[in-house]
PDB file of N, CA and C in Angstrom:
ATOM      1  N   UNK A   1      38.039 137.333  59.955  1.00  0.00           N
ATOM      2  CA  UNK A   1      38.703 136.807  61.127  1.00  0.00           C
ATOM      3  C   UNK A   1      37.757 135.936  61.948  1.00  0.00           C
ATOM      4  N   UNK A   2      36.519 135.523  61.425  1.00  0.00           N
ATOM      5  CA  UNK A   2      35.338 134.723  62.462  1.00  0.00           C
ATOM      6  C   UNK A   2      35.901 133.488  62.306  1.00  0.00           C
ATOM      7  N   UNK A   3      36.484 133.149  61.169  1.00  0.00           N
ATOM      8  CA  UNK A   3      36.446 131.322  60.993  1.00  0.00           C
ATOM      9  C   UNK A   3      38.094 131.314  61.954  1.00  0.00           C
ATOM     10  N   UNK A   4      38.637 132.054  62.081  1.00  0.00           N
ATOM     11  CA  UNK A   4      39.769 132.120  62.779  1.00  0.00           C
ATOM     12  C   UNK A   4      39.423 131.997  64.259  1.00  0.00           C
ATOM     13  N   UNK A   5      38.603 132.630  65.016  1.00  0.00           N
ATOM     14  CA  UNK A   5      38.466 132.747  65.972  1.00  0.00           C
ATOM     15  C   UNK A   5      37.257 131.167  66.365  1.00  0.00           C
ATOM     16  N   UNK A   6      36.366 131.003  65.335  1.00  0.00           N
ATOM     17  CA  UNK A   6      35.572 129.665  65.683  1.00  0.00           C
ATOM     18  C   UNK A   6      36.679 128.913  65.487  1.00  0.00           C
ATOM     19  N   UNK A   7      37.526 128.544  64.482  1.00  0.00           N
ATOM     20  CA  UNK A   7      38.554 127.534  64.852  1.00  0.00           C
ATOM     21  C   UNK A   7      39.187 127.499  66.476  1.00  0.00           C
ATOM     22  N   UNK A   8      39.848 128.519  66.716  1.00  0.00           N
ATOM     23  CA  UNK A   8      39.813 128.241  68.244  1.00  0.00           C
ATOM     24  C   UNK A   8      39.218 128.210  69.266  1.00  0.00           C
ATOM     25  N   UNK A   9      37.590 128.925  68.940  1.00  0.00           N
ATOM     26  CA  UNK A   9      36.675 127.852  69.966  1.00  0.00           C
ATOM     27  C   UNK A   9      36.663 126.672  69.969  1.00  0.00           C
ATOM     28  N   UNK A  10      36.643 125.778  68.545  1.00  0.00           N
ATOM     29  CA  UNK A  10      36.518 124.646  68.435  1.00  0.00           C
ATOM     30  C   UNK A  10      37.391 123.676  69.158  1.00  0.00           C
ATOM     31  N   UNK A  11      38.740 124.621  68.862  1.00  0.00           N
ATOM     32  CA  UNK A  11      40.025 123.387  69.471  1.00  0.00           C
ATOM     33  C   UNK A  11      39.421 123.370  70.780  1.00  0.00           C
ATOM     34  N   UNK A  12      39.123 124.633  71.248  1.00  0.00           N
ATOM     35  CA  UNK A  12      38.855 124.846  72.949  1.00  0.00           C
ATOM     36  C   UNK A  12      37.771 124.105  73.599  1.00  0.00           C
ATOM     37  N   UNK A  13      36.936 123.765  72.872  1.00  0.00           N
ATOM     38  CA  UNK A  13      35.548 123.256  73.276  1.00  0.00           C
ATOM     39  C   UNK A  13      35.741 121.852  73.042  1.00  0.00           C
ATOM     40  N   UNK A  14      36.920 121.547  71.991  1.00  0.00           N
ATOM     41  CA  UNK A  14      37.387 119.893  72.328  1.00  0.00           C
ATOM     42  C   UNK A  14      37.754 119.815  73.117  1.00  0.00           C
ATOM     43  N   UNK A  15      39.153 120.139  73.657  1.00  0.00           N
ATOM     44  CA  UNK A  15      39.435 119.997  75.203  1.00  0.00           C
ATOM     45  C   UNK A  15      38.713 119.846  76.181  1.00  0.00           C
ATOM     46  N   UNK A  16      37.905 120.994  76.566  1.00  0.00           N
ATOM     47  CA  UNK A  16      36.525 120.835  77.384  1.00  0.00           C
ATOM     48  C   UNK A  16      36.344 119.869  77.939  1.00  0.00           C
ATOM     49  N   UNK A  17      35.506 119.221  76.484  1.00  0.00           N
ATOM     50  CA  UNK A  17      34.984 118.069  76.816  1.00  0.00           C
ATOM     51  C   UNK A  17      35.256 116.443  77.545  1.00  0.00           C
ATOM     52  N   UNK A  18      37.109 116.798  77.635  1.00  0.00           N
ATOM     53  CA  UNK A  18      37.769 115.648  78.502  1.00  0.00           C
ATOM     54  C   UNK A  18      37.375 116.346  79.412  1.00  0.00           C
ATOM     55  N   UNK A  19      38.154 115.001  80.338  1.00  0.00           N
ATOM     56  CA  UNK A  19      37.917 115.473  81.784  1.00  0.00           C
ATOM     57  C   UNK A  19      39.193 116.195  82.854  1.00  0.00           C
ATOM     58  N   UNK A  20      39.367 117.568  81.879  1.00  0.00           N
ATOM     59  CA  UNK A  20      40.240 118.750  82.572  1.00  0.00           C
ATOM     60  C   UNK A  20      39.874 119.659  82.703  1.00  0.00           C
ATOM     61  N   UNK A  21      40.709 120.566  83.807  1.00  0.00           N
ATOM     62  CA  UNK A  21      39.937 121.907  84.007  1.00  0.00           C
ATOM     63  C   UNK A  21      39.654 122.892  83.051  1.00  0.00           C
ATOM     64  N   UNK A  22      38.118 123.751  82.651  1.00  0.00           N
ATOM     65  CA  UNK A  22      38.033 124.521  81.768  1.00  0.00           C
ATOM     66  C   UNK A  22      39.391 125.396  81.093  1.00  0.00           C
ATOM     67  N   UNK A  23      39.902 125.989  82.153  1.00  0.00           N
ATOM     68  CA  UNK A  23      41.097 127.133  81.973  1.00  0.00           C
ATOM     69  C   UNK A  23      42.185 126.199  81.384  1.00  0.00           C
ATOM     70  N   UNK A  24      42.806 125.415  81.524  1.00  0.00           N
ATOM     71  CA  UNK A  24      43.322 124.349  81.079  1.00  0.00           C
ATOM     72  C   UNK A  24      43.186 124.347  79.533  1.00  0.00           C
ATOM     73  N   UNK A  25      41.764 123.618  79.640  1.00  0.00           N
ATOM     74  CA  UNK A  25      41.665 123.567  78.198  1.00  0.00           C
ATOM     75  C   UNK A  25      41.690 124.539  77.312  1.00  0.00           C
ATOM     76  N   UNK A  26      41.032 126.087  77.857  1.00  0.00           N
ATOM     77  CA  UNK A  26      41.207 126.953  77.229  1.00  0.00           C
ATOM     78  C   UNK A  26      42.976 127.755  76.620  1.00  0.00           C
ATOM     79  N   UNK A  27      43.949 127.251  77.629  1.00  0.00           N
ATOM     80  CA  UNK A  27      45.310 127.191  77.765  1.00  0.00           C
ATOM     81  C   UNK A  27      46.145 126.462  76.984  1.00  0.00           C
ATOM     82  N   UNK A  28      45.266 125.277  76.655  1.00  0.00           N
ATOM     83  CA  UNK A  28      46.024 124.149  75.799  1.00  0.00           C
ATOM     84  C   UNK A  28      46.049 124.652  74.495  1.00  0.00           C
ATOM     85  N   UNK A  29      44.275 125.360  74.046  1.00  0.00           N
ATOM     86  CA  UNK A  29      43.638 125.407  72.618  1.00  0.00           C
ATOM     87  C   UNK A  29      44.869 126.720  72.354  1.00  0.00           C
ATOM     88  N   UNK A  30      45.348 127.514  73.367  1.00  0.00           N
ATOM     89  CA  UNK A  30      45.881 128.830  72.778  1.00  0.00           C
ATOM     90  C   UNK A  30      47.255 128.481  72.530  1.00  0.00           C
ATOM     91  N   UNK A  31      48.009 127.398  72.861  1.00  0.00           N
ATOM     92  CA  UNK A  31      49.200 127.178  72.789  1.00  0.00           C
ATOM     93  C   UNK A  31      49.510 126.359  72.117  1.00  0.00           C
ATOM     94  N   UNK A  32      48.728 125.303  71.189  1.00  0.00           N
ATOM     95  CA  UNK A  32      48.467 124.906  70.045  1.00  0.00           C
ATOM     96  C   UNK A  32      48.507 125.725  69.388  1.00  0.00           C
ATOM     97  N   UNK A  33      47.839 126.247  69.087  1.00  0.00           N
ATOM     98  CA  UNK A  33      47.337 127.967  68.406  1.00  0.00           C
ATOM     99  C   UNK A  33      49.179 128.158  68.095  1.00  0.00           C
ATOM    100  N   UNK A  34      49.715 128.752  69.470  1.00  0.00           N
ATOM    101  CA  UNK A  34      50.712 129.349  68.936  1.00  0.00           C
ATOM    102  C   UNK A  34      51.870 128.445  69.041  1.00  0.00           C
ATOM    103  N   UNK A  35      51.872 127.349  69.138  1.00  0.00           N
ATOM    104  CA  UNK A  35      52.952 126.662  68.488  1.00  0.00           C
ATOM    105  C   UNK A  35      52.971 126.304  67.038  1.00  0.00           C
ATOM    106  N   UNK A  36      52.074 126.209  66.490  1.00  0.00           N
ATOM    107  CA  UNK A  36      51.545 126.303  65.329  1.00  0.00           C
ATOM    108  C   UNK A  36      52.414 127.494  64.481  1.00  0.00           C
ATOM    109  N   UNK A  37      51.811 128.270  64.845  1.00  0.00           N
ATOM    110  CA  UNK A  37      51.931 130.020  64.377  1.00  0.00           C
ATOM    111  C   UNK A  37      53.511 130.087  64.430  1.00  0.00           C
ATOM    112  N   UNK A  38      54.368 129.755  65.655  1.00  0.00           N
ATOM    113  CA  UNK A  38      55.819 129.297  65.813  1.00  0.00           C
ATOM    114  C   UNK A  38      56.529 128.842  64.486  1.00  0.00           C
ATOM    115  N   UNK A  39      56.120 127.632  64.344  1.00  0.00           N
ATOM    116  CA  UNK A  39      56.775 126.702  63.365  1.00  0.00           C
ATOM    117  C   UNK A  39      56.612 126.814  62.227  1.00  0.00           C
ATOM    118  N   UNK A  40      55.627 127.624  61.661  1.00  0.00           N
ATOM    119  CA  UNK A  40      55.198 128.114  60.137  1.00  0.00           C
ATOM    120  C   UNK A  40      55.977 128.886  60.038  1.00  0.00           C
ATOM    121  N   UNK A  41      56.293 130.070  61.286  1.00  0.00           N
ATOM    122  CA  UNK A  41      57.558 131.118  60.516  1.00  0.00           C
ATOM    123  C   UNK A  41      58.778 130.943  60.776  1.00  0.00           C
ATOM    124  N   UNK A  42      59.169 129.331  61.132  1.00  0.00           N
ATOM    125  CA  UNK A  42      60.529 128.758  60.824  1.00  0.00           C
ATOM    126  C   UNK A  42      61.087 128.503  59.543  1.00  0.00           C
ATOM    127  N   UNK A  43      62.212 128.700  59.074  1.00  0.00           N
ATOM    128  CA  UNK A  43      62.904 128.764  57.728  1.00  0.00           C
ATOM    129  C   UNK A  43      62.485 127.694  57.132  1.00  0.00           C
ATOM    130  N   UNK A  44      62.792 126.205  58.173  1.00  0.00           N
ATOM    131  CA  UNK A  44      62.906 124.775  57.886  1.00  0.00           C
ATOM    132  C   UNK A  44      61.501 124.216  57.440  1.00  0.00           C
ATOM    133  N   UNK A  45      60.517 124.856  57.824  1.00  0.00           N
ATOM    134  CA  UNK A  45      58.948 124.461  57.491  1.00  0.00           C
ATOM    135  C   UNK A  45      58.422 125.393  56.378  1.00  0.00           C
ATOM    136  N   UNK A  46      58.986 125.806  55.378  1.00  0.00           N
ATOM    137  CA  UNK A  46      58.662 126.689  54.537  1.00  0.00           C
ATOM    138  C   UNK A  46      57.888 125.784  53.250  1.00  0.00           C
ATOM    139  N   UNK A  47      58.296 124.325  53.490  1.00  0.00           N
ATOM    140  CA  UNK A  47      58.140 123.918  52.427  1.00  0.00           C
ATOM    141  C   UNK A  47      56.449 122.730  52.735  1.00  0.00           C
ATOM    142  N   UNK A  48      56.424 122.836  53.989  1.00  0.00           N
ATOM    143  CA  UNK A  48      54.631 122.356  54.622  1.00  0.00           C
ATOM    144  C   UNK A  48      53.963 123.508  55.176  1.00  0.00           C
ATOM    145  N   UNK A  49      54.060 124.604  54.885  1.00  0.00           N
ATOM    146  CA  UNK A  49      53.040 125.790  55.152  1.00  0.00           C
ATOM    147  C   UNK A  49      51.636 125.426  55.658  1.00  0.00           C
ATOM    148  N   UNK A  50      51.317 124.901  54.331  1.00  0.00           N
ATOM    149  CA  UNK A  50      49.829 123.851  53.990  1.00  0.00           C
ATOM    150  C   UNK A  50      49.216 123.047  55.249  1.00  0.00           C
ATOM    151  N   UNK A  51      50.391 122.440  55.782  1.00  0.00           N
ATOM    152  CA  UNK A  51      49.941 121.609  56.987  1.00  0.00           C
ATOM    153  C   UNK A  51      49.588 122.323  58.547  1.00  0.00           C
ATOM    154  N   UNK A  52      50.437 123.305  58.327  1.00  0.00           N
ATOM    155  CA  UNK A  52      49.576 124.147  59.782  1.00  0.00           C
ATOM    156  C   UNK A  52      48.371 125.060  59.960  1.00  0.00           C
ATOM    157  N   UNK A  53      47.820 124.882  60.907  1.00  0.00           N
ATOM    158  CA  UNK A  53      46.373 125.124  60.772  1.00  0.00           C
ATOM    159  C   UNK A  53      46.496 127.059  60.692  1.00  0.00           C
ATOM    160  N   UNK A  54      47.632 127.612  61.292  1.00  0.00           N
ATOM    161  CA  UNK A  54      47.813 128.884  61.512  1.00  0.00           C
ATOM    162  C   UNK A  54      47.763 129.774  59.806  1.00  0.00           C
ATOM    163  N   UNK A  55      48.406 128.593  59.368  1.00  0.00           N
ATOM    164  CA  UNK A  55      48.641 129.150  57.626  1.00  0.00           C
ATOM    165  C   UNK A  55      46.909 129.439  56.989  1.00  0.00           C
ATOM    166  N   UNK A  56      45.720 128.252  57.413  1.00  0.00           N
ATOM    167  CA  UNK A  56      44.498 128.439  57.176  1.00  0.00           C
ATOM    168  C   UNK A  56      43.733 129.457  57.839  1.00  0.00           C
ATOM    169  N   UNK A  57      44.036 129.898  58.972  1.00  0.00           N
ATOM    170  CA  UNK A  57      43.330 130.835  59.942  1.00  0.00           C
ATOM    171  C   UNK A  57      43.900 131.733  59.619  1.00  0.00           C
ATOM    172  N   UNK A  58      45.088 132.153  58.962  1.00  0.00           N
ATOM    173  CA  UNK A  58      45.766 133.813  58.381  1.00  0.00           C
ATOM    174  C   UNK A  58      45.248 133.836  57.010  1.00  0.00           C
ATOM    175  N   UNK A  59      44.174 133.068  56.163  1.00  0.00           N
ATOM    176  CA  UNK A  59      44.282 133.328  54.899  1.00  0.00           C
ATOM    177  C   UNK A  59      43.178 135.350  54.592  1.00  0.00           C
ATOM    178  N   UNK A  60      42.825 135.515  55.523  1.00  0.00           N
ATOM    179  CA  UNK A  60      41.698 136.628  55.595  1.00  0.00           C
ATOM    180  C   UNK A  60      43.262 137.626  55.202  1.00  0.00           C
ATOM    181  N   UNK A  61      44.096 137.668  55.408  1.00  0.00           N
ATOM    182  CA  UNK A  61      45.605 138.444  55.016  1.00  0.00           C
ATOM    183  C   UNK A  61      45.488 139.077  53.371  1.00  0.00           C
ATOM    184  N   UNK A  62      44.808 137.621  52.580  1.00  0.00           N
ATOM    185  CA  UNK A  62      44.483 137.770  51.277  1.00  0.00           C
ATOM    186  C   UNK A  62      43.798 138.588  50.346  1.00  0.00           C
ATOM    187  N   UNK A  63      43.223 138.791  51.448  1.00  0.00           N
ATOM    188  CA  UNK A  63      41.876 139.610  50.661  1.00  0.00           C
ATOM    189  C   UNK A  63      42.525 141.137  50.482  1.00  0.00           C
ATOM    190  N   UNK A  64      43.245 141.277  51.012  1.00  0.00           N
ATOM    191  CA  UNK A  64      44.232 142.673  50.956  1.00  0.00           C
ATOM    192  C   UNK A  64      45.245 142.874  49.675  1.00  0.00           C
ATOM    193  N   UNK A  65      45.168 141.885  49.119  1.00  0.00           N
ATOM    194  CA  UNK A  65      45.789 142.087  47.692  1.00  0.00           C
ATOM    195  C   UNK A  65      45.661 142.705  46.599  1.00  0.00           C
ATOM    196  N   UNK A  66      45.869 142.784  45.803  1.00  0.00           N
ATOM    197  CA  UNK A  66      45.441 143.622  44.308  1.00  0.00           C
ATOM    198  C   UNK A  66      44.976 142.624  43.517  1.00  0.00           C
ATOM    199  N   UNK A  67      45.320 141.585  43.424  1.00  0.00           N
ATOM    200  CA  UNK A  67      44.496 140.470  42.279  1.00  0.00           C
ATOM    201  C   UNK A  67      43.782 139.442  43.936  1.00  0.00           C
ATOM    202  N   UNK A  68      43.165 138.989  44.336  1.00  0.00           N
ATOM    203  CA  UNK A  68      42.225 137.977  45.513  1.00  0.00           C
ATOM    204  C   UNK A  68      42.377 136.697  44.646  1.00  0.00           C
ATOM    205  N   UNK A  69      43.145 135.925  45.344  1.00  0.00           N
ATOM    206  CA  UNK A  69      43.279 134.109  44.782  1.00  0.00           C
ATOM    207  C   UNK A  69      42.270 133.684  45.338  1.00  0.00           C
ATOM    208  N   UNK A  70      40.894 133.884  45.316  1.00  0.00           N
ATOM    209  CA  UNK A  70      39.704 133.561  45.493  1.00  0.00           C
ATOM    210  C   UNK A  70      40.008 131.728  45.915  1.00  0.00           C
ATOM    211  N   UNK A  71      40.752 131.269  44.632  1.00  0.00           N
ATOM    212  CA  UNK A  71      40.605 129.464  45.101  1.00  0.00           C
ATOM    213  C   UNK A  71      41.316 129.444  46.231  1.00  0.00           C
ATOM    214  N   UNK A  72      42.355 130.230  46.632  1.00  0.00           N
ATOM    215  CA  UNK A  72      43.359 130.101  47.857  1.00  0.00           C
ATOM    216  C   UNK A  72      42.865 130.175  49.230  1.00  0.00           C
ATOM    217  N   UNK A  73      41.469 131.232  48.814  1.00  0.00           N
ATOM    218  CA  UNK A  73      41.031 131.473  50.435  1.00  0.00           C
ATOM    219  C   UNK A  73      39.488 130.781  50.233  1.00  0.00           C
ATOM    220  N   UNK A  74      39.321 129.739  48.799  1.00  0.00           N
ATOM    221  CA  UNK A  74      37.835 128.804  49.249  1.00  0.00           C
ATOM    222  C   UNK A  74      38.775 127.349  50.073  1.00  0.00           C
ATOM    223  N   UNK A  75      40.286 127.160  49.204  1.00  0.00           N
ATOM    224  CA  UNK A  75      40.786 126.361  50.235  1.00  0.00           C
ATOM    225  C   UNK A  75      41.107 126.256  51.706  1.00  0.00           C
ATOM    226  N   UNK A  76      41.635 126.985  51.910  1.00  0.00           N
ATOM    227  CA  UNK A  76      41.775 127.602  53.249  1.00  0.00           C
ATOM    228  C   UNK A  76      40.772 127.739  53.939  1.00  0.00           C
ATOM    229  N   UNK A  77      39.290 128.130  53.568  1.00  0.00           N
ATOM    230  CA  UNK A  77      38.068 128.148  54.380  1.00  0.00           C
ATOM    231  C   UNK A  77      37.455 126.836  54.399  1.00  0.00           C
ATOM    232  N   UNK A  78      37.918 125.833  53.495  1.00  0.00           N
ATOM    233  CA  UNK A  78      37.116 124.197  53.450  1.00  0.00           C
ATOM    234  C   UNK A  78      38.343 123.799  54.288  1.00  0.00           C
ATOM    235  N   UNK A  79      39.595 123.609  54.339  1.00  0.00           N
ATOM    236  CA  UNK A  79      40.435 123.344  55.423  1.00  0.00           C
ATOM    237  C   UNK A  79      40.021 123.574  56.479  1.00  0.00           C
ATOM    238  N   UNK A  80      39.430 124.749  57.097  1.00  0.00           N
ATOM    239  CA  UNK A  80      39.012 125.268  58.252  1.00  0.00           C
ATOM    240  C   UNK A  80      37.728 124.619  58.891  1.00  0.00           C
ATOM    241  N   UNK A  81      36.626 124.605  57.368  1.00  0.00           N
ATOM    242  CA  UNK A  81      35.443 123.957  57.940  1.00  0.00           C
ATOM    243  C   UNK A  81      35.987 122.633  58.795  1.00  0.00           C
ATOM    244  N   UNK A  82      36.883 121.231  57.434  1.00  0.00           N
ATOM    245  CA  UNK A  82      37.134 120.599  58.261  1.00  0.00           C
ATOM    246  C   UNK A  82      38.083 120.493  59.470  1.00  0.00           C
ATOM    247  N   UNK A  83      38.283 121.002  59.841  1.00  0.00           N
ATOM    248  CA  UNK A  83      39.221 121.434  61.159  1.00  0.00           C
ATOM    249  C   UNK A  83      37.786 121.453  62.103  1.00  0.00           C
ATOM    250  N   UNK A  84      37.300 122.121  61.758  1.00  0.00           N
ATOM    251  CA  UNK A  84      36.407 122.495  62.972  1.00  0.00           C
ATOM    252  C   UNK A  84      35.553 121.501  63.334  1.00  0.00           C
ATOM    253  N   UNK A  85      34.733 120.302  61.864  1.00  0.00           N
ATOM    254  CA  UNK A  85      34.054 119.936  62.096  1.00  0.00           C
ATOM    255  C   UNK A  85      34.823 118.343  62.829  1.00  0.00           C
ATOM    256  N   UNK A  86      35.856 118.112  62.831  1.00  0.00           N
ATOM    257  CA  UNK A  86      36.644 117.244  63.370  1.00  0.00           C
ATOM    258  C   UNK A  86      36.529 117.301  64.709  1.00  0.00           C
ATOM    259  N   UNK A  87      36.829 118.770  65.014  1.00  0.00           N
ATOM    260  CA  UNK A  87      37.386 118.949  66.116  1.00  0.00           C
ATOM    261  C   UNK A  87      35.827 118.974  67.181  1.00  0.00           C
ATOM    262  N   UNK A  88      34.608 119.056  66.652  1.00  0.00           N
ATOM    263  CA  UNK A  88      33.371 118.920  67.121  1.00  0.00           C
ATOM    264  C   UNK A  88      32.935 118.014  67.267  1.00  0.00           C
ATOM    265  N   UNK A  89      33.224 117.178  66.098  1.00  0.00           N
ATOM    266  CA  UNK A  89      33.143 115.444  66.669  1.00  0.00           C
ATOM    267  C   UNK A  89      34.177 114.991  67.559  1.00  0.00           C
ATOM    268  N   UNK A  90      35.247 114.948  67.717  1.00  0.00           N
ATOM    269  CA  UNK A  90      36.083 114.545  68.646  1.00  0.00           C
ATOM    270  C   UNK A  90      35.273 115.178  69.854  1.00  0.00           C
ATOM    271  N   UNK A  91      35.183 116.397  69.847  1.00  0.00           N
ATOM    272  CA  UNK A  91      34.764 116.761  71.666  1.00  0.00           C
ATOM    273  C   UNK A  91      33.295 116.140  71.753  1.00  0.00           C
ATOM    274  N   UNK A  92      32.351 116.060  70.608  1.00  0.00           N
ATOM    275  CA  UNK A  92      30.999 115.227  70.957  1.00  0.00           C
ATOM    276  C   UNK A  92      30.993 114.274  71.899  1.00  0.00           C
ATOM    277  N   UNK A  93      32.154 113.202  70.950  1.00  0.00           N
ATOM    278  CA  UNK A  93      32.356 112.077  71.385  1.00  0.00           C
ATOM    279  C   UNK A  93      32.806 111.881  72.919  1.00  0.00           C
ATOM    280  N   UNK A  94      33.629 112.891  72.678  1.00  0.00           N
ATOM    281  CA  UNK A  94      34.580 112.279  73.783  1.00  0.00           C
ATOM    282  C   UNK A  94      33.243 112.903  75.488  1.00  0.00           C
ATOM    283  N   UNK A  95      32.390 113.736  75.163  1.00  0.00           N
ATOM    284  CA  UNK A  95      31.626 114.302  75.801  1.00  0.00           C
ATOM    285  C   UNK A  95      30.461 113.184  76.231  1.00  0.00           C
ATOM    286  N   UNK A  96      30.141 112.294  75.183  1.00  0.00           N
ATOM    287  CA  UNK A  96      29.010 111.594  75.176  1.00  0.00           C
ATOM    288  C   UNK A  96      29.548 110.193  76.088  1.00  0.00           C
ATOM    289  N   UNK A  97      30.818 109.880  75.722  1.00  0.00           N
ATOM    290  CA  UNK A  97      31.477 109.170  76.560  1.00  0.00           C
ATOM    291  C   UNK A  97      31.943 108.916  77.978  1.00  0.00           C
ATOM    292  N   UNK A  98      32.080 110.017  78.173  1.00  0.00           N
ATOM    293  CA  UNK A  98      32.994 110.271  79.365  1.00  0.00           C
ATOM    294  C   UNK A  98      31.842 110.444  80.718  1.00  0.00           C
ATOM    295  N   UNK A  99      32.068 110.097  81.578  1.00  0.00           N
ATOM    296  CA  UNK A  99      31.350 109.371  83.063  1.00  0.00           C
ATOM    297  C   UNK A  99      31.160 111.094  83.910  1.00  0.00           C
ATOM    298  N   UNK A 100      29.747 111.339  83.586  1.00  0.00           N
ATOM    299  CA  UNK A 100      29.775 112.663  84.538  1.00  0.00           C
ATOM    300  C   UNK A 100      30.187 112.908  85.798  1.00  0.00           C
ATOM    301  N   UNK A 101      30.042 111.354  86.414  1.00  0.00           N
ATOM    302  CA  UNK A 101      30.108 111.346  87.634  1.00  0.00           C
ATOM    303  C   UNK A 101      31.188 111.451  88.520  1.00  0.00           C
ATOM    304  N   UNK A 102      32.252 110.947  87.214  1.00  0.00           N
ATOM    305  CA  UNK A 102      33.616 111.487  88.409  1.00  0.00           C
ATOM    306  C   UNK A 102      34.612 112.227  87.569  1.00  0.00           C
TER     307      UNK A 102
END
């Protein structure tokens, strides 16, 4: 459950880095989070699972099986890396950019 939980530091620590209030951002990253989590267990999205990030952050579910799709949860954990490492450059940037002063 760590790469689950650094994924949503990450979203959170992108936000951050604009220029909104901490709690905010921390508010935004969790409701992403669960709109996400929402729409994966809609009937109609059964067939892009793949595309929500909630489907990659539940793959630790797996390991609870009787046979482990080992490739299922190295995908799901390289999905995640890049998720995160996106989401670290976006807040870099947007951090290195943005005018401390006001």
């Amino acid at each position: 459950m760590v790469p689950k939980a650094v994924t949503i530091m990450t979203l959170g620590f992108m936000f951050s880095c604009y220029n909104i209030k901490p709690a905010a951002a921390t508010i935004l990253a969790l409701s992403l989070t669960l709109i996400s989590g929402i729409m994966q267990e809609l009937p109609y999205f059964n067939g892009l699972q793949n595309w929500f990030i909630t489907y990659h952050m539940n793959v630790w579910r797996e390991l609870f099986n009787e046979h482990i799709p080992w490739w299922q949860i190295g995908q799901s954990m390289s999905m995640l890396i890049g998720y995160n490492l996106t989401f670290l450059l976006i807040g870099c940037t947007a951090f290195h950019t943005r005018d401390i002063k006001s």
